[in-house]
C-alpha atoms as a PDB file:
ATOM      1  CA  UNK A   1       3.043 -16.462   7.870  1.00  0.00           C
ATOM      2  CA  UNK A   2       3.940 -13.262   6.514  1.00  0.00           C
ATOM      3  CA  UNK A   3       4.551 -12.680   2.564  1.00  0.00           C
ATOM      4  CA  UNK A   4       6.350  -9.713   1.404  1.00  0.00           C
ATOM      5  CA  UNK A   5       5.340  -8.733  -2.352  1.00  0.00           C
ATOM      6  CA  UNK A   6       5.811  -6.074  -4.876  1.00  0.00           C
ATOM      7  CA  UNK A   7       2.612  -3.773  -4.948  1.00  0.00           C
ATOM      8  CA  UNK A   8       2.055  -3.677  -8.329  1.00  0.00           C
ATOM      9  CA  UNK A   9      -0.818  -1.210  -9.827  1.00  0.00           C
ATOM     10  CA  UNK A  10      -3.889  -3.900  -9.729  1.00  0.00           C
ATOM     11  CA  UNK A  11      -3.252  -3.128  -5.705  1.00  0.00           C
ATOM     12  CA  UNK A  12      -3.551   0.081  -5.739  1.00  0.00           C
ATOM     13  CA  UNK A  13      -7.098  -0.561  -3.401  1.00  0.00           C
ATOM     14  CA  UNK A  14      -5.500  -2.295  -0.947  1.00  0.00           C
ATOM     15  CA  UNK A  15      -1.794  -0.015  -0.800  1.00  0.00           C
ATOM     16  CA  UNK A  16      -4.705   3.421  -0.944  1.00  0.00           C
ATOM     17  CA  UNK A  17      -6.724   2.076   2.613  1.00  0.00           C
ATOM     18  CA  UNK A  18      -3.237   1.135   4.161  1.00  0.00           C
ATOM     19  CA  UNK A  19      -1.569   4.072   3.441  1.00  0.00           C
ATOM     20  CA  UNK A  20      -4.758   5.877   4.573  1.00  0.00           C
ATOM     21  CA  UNK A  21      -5.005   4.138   8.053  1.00  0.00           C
ATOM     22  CA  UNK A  22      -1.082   4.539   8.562  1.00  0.00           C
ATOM     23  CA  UNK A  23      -1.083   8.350   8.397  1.00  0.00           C
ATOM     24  CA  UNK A  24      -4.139   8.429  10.864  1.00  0.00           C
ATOM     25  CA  UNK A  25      -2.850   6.037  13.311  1.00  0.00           C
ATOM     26  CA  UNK A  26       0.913   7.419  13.271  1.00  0.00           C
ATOM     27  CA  UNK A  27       0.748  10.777  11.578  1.00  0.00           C
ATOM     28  CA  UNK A  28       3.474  12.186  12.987  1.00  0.00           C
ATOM     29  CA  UNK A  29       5.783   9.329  11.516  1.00  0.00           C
ATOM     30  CA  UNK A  30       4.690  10.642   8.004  1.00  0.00           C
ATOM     31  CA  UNK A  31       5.482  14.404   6.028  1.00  0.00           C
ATOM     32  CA  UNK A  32       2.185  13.771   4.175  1.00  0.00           C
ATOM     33  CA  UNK A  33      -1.227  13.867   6.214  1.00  0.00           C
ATOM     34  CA  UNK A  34      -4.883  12.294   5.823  1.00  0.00           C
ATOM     35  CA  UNK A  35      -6.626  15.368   4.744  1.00  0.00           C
ATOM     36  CA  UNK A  36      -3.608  15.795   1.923  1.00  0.00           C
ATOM     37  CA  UNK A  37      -3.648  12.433   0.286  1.00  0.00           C
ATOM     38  CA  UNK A  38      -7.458  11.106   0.738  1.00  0.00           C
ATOM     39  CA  UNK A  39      -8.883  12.936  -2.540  1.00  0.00           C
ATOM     40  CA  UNK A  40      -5.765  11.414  -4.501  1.00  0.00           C
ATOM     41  CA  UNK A  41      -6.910   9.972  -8.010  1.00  0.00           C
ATOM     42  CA  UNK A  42      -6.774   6.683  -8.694  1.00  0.00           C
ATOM     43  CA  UNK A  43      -3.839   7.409 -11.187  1.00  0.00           C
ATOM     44  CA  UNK A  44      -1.696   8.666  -8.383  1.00  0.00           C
ATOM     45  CA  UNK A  45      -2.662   5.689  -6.137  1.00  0.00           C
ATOM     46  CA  UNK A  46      -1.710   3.152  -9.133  1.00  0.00           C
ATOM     47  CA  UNK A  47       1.933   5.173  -9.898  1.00  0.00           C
ATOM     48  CA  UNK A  48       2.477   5.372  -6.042  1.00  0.00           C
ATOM     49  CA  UNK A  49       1.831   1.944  -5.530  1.00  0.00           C
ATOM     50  CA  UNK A  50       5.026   0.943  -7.924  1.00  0.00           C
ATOM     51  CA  UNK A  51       7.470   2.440  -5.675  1.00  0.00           C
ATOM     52  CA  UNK A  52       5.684  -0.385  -2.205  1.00  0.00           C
ATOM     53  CA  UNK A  53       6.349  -3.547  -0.958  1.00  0.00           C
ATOM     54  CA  UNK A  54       3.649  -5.092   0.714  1.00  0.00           C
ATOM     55  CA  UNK A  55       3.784  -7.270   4.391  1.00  0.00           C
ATOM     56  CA  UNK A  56       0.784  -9.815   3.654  1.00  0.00           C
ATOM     57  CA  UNK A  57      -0.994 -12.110   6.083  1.00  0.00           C
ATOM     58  CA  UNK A  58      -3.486 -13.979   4.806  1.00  0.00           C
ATOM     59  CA  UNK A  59      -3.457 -12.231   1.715  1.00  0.00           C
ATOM     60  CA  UNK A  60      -4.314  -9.359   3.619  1.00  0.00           C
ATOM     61  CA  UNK A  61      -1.611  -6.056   3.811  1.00  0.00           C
ATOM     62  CA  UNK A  62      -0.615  -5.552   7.183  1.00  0.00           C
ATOM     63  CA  UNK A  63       2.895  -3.601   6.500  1.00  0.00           C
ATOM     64  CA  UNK A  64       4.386  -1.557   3.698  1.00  0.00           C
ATOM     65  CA  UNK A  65       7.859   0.056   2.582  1.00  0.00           C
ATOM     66  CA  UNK A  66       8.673   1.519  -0.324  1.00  0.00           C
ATOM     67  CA  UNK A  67      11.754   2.605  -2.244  1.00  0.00           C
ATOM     68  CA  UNK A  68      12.665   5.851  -4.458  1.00  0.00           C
ATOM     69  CA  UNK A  69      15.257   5.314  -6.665  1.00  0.00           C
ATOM     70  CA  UNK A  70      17.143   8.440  -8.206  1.00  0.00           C
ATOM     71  CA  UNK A  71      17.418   8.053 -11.689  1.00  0.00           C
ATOM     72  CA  UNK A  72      20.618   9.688 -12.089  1.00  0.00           C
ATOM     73  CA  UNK A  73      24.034   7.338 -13.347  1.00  0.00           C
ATOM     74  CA  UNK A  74      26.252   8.406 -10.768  1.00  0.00           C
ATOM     75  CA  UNK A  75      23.106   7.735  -7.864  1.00  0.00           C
ATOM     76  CA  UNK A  76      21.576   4.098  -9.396  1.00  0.00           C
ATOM     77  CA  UNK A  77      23.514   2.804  -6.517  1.00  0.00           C
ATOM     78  CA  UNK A  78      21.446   4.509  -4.010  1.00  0.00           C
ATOM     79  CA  UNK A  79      17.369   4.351  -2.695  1.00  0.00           C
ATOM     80  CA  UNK A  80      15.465   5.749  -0.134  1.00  0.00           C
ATOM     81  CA  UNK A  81      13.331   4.100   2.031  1.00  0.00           C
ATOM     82  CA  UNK A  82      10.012   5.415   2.182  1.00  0.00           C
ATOM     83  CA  UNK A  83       6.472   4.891   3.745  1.00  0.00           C
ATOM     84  CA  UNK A  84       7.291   2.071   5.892  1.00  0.00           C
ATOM     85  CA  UNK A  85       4.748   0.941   8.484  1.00  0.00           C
ATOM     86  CA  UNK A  86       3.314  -1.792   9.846  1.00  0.00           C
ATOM     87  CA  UNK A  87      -0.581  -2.191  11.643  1.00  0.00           C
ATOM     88  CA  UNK A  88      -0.432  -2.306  15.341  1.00  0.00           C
ATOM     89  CA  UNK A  89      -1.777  -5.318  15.914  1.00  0.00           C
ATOM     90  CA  UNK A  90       0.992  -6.888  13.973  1.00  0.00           C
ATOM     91  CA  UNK A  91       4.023  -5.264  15.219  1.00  0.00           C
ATOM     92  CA  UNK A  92       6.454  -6.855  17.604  1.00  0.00           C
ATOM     93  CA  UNK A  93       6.032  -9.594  15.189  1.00  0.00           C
ATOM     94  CA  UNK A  94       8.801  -9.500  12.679  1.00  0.00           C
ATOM     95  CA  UNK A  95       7.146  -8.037  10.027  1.00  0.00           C
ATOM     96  CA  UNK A  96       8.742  -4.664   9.991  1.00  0.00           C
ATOM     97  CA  UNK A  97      12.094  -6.977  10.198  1.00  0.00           C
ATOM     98  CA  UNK A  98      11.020  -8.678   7.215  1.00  0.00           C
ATOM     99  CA  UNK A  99      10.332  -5.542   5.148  1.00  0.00           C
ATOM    100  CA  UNK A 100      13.446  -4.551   5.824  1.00  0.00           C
ATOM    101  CA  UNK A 101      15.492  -7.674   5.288  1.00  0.00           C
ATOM    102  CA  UNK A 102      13.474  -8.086   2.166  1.00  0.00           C
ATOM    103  CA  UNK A 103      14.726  -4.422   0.800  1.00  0.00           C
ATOM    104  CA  UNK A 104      18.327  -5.182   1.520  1.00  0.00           C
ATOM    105  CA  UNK A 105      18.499  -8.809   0.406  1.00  0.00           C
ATOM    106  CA  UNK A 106      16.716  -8.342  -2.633  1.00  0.00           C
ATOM    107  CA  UNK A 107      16.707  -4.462  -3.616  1.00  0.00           C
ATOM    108  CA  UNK A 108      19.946  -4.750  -4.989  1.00  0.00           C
ATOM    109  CA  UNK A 109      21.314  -1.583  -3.794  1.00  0.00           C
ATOM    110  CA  UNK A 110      24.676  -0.728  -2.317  1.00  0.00           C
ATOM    111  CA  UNK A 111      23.108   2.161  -0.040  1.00  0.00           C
ATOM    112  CA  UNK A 112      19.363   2.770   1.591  1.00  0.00           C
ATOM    113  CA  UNK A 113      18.692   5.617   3.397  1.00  0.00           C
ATOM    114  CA  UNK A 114      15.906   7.443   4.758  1.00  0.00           C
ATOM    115  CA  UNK A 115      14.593  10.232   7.021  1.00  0.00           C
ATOM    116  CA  UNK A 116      12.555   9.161  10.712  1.00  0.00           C
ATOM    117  CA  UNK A 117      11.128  11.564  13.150  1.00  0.00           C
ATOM    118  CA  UNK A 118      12.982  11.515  16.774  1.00  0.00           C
ATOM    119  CA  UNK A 119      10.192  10.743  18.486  1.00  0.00           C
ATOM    120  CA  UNK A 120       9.797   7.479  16.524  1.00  0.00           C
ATOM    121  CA  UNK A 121      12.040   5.620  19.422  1.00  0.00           C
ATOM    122  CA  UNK A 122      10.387   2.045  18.229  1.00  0.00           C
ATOM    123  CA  UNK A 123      10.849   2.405  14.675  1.00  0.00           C
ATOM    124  CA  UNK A 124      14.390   3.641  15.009  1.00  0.00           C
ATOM    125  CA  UNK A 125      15.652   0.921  17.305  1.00  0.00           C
ATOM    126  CA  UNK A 126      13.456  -1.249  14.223  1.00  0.00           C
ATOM    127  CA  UNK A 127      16.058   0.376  12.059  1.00  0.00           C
ATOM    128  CA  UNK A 128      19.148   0.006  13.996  1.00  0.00           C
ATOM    129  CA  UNK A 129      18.533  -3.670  14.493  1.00  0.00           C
ATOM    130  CA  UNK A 130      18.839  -4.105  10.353  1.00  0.00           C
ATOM    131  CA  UNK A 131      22.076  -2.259  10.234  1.00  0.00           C
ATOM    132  CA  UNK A 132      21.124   1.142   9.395  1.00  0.00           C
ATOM    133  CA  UNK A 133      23.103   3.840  11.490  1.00  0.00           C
ATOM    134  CA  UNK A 134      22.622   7.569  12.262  1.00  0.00           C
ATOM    135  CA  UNK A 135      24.566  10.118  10.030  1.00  0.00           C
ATOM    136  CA  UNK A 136      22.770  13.264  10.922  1.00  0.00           C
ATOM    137  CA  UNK A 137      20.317  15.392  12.200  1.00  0.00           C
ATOM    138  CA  UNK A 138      17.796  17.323  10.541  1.00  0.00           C
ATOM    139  CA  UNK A 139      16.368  19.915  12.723  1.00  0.00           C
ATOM    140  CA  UNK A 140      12.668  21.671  12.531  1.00  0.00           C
ATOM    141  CA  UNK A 141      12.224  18.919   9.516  1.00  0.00           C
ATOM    142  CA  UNK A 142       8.110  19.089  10.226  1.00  0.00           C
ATOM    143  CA  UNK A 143       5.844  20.858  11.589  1.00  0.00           C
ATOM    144  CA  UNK A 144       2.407  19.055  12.746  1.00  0.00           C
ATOM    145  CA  UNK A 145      -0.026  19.904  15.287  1.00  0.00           C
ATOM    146  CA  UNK A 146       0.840  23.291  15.620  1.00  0.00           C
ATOM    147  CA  UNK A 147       5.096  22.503  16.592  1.00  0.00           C
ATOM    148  CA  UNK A 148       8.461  21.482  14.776  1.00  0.00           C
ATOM    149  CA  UNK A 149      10.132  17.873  15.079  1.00  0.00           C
ATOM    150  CA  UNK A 150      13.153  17.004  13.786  1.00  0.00           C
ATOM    151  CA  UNK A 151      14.453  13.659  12.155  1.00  0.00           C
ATOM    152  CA  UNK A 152      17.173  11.614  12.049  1.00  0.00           C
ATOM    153  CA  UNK A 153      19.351  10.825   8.682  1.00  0.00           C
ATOM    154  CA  UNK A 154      20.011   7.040   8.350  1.00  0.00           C
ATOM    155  CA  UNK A 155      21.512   4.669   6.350  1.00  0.00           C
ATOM    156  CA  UNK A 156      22.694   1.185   5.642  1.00  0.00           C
ATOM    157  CA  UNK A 157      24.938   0.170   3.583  1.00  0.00           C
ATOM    158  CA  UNK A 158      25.474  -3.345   1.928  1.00  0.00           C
END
């Protein structure tokens, strides 16, 4: 049984060696990269960690997704998804789903959004499925491994 939970800083250990294995397993999925975020201090890991939700299983993380908020009056309305993944081994299972769900449900925000590269067919049709939609294109968005991918513009609203 999965349980989604607010990272709060005491995780910071396990959110650091998730984080960590997502951007080697899937680092095109990510703007950061391994090399960039390893030597992080444990400060950063404890302030990034507020912004995650957790996907546990057996009290162990298997998924995350996390939300920036813009702390501007006219924008409190509005987050952006960020950081989501889930472990291979657990995907297919309705954990990314859950994430998700959980975010919308409970967030309490009118609008999410976020940015996903096009090659990312899995995790967009993930997206799709929860009601987020397509509203642009941003081209040449990263370049990794030596080329340029762009990413779609999505959001859902409530």
């Amino acid at each position: 049984m999965v349980v989604i939970k607010k990272c709060s800083s005491d995780d910071w250990q396990q959110y650091k060696e998730l984080r960590l294995e997502a951007l080697q397993a899937d680092h095109l999925a990510f703007g950061s990269s391994y090399e960039e975020e390893i030597d992080y201090t444990e400060d950063t890991w404890r302030q990034r960690c507020a912004a995650m939700y957790l996907a546990m299983v057996d009290d162990n993380p298997v998924g995350m997704v996390g939300l920036l908020a813009n702390p501007a009056r006219a924008a409190k309305h509005k987050a952006m998804v960020i950081t989501f993944w889930v472990k291979p081994a657990f995907r297919g299972k309705g954990i990314g789903k859950a994430l998700l769900r959980d975010l919308q449900q409970k967030s309490g925000y009118v609008k999410l959004f976020l940015d996903v590269t096009t090659t990312q067919t899995a995790a967009i049709a993930l997206y799709e499925s929860v009601g987020f939609k397509k509203i642009g294109l941003a081209e040449k968005e990263l370049f990794k491994d030596g080329q340029y991918f762009d990413q779609y513009i999505m959001e859902w609203l409530s």
